[in-house]
N, C-alpha and C. Protein backbone atom coordinates (compact mmCIF):
# COMPACT_ATOMS: atom_id res chain seq x y z
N UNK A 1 4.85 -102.33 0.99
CA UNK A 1 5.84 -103.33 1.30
C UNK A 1 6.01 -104.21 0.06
N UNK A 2 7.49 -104.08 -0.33
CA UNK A 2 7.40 -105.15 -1.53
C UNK A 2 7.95 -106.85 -1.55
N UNK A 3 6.88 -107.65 -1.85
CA UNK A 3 6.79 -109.21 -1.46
C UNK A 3 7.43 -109.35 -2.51
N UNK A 4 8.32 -110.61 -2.56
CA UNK A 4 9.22 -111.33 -3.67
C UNK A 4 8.09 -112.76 -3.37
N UNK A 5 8.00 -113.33 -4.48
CA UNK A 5 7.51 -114.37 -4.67
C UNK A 5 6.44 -114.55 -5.50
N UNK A 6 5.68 -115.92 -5.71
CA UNK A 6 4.61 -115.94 -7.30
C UNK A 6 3.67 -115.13 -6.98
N UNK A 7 2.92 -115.61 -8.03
CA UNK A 7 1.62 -114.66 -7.79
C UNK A 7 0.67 -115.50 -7.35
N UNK A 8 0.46 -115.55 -6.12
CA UNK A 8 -0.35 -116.32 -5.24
C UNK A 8 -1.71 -115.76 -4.77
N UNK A 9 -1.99 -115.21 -5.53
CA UNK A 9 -2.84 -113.82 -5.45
C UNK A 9 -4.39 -114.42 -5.53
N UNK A 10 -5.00 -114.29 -4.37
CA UNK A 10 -6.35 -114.35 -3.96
C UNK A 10 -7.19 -113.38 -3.61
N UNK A 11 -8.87 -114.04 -3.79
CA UNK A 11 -9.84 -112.54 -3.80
C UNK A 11 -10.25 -112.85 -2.11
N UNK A 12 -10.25 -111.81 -1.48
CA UNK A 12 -10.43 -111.97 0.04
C UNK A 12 -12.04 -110.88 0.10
N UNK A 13 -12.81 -111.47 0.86
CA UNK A 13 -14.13 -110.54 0.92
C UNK A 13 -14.24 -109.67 2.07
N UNK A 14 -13.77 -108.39 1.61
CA UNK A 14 -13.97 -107.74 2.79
C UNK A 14 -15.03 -106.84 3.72
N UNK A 15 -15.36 -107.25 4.80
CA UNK A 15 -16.94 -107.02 5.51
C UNK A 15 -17.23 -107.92 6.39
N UNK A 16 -18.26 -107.91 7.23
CA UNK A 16 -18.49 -108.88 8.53
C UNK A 16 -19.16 -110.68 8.29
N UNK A 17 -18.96 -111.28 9.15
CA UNK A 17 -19.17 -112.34 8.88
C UNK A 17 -20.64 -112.73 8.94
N UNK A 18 -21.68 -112.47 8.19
CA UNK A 18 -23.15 -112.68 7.84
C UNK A 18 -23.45 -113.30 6.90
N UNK A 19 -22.39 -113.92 5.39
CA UNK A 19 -22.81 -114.98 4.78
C UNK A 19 -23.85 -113.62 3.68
N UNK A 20 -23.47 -112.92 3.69
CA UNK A 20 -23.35 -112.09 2.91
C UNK A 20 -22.64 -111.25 1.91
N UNK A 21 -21.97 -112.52 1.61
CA UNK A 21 -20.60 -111.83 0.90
C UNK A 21 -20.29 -110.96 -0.19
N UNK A 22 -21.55 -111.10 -1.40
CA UNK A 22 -21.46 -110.79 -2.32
C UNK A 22 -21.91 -109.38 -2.34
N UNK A 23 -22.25 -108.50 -1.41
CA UNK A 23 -22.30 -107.25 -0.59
C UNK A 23 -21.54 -106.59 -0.42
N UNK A 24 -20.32 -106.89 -0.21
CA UNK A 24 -18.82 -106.65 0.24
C UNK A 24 -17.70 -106.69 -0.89
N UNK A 25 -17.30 -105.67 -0.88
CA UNK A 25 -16.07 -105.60 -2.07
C UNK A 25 -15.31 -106.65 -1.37
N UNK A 26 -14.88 -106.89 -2.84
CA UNK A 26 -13.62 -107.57 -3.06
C UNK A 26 -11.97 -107.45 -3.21
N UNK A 27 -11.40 -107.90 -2.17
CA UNK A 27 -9.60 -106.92 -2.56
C UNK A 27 -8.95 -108.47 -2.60
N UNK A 28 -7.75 -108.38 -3.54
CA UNK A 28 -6.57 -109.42 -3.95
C UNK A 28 -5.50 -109.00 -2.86
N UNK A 29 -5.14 -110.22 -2.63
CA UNK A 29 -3.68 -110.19 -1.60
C UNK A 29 -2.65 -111.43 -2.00
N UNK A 30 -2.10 -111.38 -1.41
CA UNK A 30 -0.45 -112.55 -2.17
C UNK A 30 -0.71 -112.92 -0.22
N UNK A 31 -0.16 -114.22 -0.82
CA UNK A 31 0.00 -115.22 0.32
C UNK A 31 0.84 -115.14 1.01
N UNK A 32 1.33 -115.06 2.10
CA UNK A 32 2.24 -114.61 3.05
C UNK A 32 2.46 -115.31 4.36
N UNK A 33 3.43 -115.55 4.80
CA UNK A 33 3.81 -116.02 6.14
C UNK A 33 4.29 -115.29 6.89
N UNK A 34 4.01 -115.02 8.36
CA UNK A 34 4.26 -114.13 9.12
C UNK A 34 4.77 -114.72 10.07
N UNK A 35 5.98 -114.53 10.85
CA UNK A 35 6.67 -115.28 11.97
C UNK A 35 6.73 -114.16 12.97
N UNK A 36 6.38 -114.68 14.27
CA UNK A 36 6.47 -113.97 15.37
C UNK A 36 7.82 -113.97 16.12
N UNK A 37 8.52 -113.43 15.50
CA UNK A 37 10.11 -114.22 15.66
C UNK A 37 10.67 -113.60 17.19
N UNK A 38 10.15 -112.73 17.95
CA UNK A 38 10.15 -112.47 19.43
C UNK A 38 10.78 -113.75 19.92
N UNK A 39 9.52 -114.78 20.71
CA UNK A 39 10.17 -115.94 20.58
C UNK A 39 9.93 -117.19 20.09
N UNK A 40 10.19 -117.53 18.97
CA UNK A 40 10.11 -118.27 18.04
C UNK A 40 11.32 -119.30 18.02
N UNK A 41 10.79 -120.32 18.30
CA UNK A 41 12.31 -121.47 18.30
C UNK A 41 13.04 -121.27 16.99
N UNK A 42 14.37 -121.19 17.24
CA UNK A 42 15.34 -120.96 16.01
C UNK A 42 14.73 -121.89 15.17
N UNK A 43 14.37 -123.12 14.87
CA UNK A 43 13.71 -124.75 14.67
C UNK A 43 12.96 -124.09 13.69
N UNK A 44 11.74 -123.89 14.27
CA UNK A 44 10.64 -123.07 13.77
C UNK A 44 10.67 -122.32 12.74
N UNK A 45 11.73 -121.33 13.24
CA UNK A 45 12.47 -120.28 11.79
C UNK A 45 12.83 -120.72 10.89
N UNK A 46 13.84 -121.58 10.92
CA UNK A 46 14.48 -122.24 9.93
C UNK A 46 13.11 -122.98 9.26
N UNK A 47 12.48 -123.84 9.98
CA UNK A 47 11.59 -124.69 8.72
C UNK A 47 10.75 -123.97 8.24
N UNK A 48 10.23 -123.02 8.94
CA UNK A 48 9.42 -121.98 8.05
C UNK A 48 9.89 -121.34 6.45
N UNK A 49 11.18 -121.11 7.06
CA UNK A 49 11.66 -120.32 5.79
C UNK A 49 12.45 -121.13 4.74
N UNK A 50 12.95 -122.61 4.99
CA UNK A 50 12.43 -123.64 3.91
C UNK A 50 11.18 -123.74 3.23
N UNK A 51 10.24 -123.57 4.00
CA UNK A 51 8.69 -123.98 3.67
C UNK A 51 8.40 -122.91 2.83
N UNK A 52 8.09 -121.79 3.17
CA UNK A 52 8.43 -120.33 2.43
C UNK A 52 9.10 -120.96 1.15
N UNK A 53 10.34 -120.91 1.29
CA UNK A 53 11.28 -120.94 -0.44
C UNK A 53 10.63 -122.45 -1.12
N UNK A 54 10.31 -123.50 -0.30
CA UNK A 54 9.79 -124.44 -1.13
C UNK A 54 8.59 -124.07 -2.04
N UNK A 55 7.64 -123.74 -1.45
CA UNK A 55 6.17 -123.27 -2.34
C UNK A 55 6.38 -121.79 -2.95
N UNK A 56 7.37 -120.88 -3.00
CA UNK A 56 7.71 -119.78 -2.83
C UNK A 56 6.82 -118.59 -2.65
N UNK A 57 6.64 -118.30 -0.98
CA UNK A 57 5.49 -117.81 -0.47
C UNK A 57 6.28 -117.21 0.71
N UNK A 58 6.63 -115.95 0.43
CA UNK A 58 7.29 -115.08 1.05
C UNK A 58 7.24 -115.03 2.56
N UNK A 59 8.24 -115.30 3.65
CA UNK A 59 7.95 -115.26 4.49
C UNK A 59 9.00 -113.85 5.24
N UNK A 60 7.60 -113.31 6.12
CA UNK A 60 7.90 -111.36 6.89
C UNK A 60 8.33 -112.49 8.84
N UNK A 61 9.81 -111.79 8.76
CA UNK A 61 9.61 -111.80 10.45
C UNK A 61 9.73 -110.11 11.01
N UNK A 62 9.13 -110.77 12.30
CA UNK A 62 8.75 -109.86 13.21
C UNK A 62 9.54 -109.96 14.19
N UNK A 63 10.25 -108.84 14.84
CA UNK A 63 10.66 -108.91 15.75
C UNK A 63 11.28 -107.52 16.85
N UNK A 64 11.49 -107.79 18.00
CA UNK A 64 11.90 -106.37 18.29
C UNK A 64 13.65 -105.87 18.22
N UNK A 65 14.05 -105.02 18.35
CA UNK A 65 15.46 -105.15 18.04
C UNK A 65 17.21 -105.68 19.19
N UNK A 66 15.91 -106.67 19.94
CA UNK A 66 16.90 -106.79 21.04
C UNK A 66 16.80 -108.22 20.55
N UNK A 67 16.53 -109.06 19.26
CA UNK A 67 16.81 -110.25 18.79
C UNK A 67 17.65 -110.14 17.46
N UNK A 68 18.40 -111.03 16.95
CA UNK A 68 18.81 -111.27 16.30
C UNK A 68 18.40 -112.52 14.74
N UNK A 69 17.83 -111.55 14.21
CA UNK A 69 17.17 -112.70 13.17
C UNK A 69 17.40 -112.81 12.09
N UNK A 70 18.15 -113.64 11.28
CA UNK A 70 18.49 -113.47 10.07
C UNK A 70 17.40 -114.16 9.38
N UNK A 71 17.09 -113.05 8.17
CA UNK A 71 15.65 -113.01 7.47
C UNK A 71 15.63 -112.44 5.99
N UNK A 72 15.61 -112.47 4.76
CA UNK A 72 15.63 -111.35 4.25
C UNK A 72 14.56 -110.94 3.55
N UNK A 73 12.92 -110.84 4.67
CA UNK A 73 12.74 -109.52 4.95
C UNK A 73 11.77 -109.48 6.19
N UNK A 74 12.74 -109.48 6.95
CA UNK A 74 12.56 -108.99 8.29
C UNK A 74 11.93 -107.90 9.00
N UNK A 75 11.27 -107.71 9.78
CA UNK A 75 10.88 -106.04 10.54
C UNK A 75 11.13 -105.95 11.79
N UNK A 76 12.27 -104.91 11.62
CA UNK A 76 12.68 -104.51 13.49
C UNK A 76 11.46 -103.52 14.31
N UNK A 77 11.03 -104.02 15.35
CA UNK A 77 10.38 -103.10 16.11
C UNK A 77 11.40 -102.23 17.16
N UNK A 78 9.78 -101.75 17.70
CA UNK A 78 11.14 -100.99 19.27
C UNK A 78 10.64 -102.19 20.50
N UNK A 79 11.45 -102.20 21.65
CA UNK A 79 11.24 -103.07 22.78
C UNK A 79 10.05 -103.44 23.20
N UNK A 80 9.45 -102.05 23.04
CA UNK A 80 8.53 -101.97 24.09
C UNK A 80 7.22 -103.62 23.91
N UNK A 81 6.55 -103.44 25.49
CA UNK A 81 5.24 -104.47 25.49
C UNK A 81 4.19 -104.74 24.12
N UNK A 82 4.50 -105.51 23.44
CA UNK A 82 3.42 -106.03 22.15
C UNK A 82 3.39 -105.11 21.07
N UNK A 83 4.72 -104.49 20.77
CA UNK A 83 5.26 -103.69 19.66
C UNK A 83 5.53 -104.77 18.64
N UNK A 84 5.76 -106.15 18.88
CA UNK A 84 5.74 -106.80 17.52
C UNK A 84 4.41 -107.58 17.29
N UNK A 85 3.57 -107.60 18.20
CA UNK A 85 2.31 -108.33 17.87
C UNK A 85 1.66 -107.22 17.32
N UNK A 86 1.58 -106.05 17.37
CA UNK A 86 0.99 -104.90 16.76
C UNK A 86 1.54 -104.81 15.31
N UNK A 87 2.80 -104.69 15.09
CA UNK A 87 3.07 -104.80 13.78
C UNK A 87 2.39 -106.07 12.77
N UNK A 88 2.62 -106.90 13.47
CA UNK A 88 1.97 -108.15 13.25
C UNK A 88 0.54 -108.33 12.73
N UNK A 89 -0.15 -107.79 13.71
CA UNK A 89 -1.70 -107.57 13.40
C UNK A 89 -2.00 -106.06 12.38
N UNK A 90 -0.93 -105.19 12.07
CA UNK A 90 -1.12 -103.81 10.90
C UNK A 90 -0.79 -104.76 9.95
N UNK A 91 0.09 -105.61 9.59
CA UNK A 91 0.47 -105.97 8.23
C UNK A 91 -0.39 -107.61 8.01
N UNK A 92 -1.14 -108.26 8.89
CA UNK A 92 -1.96 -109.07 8.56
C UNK A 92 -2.94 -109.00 7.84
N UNK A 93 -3.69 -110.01 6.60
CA UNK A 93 -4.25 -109.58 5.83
C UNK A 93 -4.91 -111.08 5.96
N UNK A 94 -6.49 -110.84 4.75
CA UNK A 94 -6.88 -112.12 5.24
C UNK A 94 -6.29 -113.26 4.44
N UNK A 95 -6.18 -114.66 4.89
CA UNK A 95 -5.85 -115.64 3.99
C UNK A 95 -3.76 -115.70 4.55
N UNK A 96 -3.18 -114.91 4.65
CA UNK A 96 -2.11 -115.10 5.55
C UNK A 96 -2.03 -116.25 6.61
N UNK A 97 -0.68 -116.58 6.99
CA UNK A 97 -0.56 -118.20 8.06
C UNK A 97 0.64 -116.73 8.62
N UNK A 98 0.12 -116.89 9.99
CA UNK A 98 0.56 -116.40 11.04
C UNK A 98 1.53 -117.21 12.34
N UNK A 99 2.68 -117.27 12.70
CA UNK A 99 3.03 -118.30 13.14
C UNK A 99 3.30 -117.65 14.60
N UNK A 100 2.91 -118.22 15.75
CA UNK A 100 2.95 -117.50 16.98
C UNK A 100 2.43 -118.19 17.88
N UNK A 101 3.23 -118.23 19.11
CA UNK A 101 2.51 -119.12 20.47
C UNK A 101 1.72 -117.55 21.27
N UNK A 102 1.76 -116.82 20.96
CA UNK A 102 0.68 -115.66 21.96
C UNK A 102 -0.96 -116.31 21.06
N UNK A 103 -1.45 -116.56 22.16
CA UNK A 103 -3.11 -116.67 22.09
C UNK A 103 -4.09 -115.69 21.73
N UNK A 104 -3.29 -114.42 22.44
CA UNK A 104 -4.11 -113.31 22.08
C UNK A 104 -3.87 -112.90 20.75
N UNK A 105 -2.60 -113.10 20.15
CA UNK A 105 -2.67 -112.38 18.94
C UNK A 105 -2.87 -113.35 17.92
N UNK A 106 -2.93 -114.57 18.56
CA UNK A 106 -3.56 -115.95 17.32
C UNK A 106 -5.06 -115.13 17.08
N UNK A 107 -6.48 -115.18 18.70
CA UNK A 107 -6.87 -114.93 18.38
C UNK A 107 -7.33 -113.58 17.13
N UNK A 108 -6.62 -112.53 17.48
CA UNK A 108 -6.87 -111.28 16.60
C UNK A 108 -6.68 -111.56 15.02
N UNK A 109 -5.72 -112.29 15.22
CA UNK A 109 -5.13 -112.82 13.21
C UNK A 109 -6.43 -113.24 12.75
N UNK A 110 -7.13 -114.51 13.64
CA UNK A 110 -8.05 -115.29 13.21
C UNK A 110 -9.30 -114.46 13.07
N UNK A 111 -9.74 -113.11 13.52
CA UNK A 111 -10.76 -112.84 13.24
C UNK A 111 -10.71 -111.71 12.22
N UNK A 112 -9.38 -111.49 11.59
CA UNK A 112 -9.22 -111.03 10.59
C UNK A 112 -8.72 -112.26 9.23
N UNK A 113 -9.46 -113.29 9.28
CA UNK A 113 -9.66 -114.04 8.63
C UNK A 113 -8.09 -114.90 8.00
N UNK A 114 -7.58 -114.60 8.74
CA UNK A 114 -5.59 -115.47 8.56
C UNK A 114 -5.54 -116.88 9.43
N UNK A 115 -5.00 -117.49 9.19
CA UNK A 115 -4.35 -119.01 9.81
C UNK A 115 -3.86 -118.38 10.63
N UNK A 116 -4.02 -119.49 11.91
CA UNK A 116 -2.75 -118.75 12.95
C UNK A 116 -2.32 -120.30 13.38
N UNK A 117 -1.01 -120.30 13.97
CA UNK A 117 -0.20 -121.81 13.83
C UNK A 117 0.60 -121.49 15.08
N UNK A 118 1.03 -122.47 15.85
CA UNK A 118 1.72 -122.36 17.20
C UNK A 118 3.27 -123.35 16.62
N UNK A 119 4.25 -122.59 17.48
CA UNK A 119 5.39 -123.39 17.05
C UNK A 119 5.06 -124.99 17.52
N UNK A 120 4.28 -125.14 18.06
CA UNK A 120 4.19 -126.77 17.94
C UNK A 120 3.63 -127.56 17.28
N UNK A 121 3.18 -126.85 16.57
CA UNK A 121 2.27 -127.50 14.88
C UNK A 121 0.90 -127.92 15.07
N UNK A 122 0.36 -126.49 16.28
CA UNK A 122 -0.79 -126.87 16.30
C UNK A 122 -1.61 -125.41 15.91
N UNK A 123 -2.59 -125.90 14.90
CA UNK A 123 -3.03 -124.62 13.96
C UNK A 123 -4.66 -124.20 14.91
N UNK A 124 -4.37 -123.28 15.18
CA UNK A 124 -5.45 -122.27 15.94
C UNK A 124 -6.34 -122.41 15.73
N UNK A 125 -7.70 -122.65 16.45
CA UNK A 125 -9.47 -122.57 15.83
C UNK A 125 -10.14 -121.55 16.67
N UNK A 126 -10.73 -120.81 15.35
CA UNK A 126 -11.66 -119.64 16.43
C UNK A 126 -12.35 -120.06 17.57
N UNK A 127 -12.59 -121.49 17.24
CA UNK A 127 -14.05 -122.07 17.64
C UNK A 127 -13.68 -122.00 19.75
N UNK A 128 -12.24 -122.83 19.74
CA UNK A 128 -11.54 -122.74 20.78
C UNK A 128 -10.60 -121.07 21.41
N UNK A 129 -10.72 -120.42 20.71
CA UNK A 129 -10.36 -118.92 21.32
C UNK A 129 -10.57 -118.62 22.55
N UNK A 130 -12.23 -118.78 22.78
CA UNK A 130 -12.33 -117.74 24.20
C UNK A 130 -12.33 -118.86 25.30
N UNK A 131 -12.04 -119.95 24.94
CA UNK A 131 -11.54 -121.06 26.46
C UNK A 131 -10.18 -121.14 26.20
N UNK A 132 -9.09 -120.89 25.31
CA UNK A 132 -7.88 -120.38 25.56
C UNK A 132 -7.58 -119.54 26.15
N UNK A 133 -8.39 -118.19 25.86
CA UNK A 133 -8.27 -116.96 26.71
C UNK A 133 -8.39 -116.79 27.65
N UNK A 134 -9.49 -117.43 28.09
CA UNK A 134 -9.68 -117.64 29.34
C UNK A 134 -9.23 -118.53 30.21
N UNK A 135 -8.75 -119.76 30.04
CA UNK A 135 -7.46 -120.10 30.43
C UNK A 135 -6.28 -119.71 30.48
N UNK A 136 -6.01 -118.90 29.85
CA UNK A 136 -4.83 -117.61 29.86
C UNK A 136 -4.61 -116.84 31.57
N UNK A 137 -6.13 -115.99 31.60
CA UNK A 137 -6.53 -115.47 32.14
C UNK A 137 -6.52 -115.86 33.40
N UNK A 138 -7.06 -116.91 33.87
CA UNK A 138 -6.83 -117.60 35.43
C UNK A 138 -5.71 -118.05 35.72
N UNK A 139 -4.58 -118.30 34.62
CA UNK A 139 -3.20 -118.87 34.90
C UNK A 139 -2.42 -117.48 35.05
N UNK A 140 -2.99 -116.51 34.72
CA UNK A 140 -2.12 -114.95 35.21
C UNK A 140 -2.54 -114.99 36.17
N UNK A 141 -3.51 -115.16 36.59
CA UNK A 141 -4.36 -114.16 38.26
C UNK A 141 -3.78 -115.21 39.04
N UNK A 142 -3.67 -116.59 38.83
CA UNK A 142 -3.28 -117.35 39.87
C UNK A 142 -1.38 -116.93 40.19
N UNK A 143 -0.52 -116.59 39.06
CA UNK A 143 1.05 -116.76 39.15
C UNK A 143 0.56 -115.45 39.57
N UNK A 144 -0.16 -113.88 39.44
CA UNK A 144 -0.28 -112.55 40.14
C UNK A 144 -0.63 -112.65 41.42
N UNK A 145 -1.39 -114.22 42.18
CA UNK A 145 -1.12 -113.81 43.53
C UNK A 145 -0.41 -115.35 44.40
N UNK A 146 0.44 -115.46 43.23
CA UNK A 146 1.90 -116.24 43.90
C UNK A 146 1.98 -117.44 43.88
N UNK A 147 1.28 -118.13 42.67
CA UNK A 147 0.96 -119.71 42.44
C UNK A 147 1.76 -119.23 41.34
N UNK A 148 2.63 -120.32 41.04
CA UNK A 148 3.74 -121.01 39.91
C UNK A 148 2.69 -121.94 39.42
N UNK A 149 2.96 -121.78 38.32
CA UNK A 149 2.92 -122.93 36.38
C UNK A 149 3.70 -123.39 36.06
N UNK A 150 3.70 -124.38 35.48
CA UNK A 150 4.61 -125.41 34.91
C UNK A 150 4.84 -124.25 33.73
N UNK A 151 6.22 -124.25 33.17
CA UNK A 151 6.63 -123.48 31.98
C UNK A 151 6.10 -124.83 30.63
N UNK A 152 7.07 -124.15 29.95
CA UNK A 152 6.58 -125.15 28.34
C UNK A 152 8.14 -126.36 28.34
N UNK A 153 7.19 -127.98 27.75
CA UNK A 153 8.23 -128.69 27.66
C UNK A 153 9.16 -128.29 27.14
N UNK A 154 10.45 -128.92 26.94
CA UNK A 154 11.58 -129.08 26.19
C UNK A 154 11.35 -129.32 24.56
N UNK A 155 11.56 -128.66 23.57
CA UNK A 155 11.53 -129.16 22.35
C UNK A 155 12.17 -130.15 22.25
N UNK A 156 11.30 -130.44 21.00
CA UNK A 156 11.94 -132.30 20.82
C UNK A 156 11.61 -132.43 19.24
N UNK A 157 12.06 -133.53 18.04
CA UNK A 157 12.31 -133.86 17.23
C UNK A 157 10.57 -133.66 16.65
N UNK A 158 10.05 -133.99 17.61
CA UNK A 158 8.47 -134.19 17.12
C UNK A 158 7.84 -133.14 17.00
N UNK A 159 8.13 -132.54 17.69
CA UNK A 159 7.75 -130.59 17.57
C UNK A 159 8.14 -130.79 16.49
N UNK A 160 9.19 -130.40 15.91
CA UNK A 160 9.62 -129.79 14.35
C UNK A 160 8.94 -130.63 13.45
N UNK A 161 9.12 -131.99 13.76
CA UNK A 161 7.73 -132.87 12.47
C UNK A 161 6.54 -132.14 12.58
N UNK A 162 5.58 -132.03 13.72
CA UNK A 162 4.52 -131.74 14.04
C UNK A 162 4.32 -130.14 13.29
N UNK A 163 5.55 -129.45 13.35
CA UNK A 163 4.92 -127.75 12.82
C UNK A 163 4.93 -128.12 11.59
N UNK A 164 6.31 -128.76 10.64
CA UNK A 164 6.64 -129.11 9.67
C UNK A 164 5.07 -129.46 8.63
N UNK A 165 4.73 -130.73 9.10
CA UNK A 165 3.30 -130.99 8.69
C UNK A 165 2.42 -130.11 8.70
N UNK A 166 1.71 -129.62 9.85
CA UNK A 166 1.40 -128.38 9.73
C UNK A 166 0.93 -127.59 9.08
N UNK A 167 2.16 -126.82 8.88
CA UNK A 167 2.45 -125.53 7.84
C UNK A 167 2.39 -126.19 6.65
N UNK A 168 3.37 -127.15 5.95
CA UNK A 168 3.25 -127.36 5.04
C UNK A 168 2.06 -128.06 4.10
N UNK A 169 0.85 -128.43 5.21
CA UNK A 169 -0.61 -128.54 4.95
C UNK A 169 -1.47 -127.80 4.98
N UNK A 170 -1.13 -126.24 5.37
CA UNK A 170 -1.54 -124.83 5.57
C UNK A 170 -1.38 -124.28 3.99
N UNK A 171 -0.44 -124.12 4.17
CA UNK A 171 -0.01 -123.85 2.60
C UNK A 171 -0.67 -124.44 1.36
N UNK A 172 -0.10 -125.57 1.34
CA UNK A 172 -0.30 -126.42 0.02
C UNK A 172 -2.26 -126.33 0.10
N UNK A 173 -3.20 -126.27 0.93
CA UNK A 173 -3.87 -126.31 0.86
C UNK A 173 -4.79 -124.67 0.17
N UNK A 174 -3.93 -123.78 0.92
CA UNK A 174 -4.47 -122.44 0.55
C UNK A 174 -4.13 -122.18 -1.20
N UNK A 175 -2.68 -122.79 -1.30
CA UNK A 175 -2.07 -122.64 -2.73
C UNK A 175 -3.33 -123.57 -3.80
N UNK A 176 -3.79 -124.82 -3.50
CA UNK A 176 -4.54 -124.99 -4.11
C UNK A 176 -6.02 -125.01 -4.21
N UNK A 177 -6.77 -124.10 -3.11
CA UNK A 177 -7.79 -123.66 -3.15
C UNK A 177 -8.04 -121.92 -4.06
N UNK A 178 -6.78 -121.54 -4.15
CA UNK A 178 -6.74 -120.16 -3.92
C UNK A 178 -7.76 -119.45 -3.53
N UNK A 179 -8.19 -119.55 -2.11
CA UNK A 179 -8.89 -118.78 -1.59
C UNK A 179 -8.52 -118.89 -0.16
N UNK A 180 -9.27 -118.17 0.96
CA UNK A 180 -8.38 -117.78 2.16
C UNK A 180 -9.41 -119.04 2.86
């Protein structure tokens, strides 16, 4: 896949997490933003891909081909169930900012060592994963045997500050650590 943008190029350690690093080869990757553009507030898109051209740090959407996303460089999937979170998680690498309200595939990014960020500008912690999930989990089984959830508020002005900050503290931070 060919990335347009600097050379943002970091050493990522690849191997399990034992604090054993220097064990484990070493591979370079370019910094990347990944949008889950399925459903991704138009909002979202747009400031991302300001944010992207501001630090110039290429940003990939994802999506399946029953959306319309103007991107230029985009990836169409097919319809089907978690055909773009799969693409998503093949082209994730470590040190990548992943942008996505699915939990499950925040978690997966995160244990392949990437940022993961919710369109509401709230950036993912492993630490909190499996009580997300599992809050996931009882809010299906309860709407599977006929209890309703409140859906998600209304976007509002503060969302877009809130991702805005965010991301653009995601970034600027990875850009000047260069490391993941």
């Amino acid at each position: 896949m060919l990335l347009k943008g600097p050379a943002w190029i970091f050493t990522c350690h690849k191997g399990f997490e034992n604090g054993l690093y220097d064990d484990f080869p070493t591979e370079k990757y370019r910094l990347k933003i990944i949008v889950d553009a399925d459903a991704c507030p138009k909002s979202v898109l747009q400031l991302t891909l300001e944010t992207g051209a501001k630090y110039d740090v290429p940003v990939i959407t994802v999506a399946s081909f029953n959306h319309n996303i103007i991107s230029s460089q985009h990836i169409t999937v097919e319809s089907g169930s978690q055909e773009a979170d799969l693409k998503i998680i093949n082209i994730t690498e470590c040190g990548d900012i992943i942008v996505t309200q699915d939990w499950g595939l925040a978690a997966i990014v995160l244990s392949k060592k990437a940022s993961a960020l919710s369109p509401a500008g709230i950036e993912y912690e492993a630490e909190r994963m499996t009580f997300m999930l599992e809050e996931r989990e009882i809010k299906a089984k309860f709407r599977r045997n006929g209890g309703r959830t409140k859906g998600p508020k209304k976007r509002t002005a503060e969302d877009d500050a809130r991702f805005l900050t965010t991301l653009e503290k995601i970034v600027s931070v990875k850009i000047q650590r260069k490391d993941p």
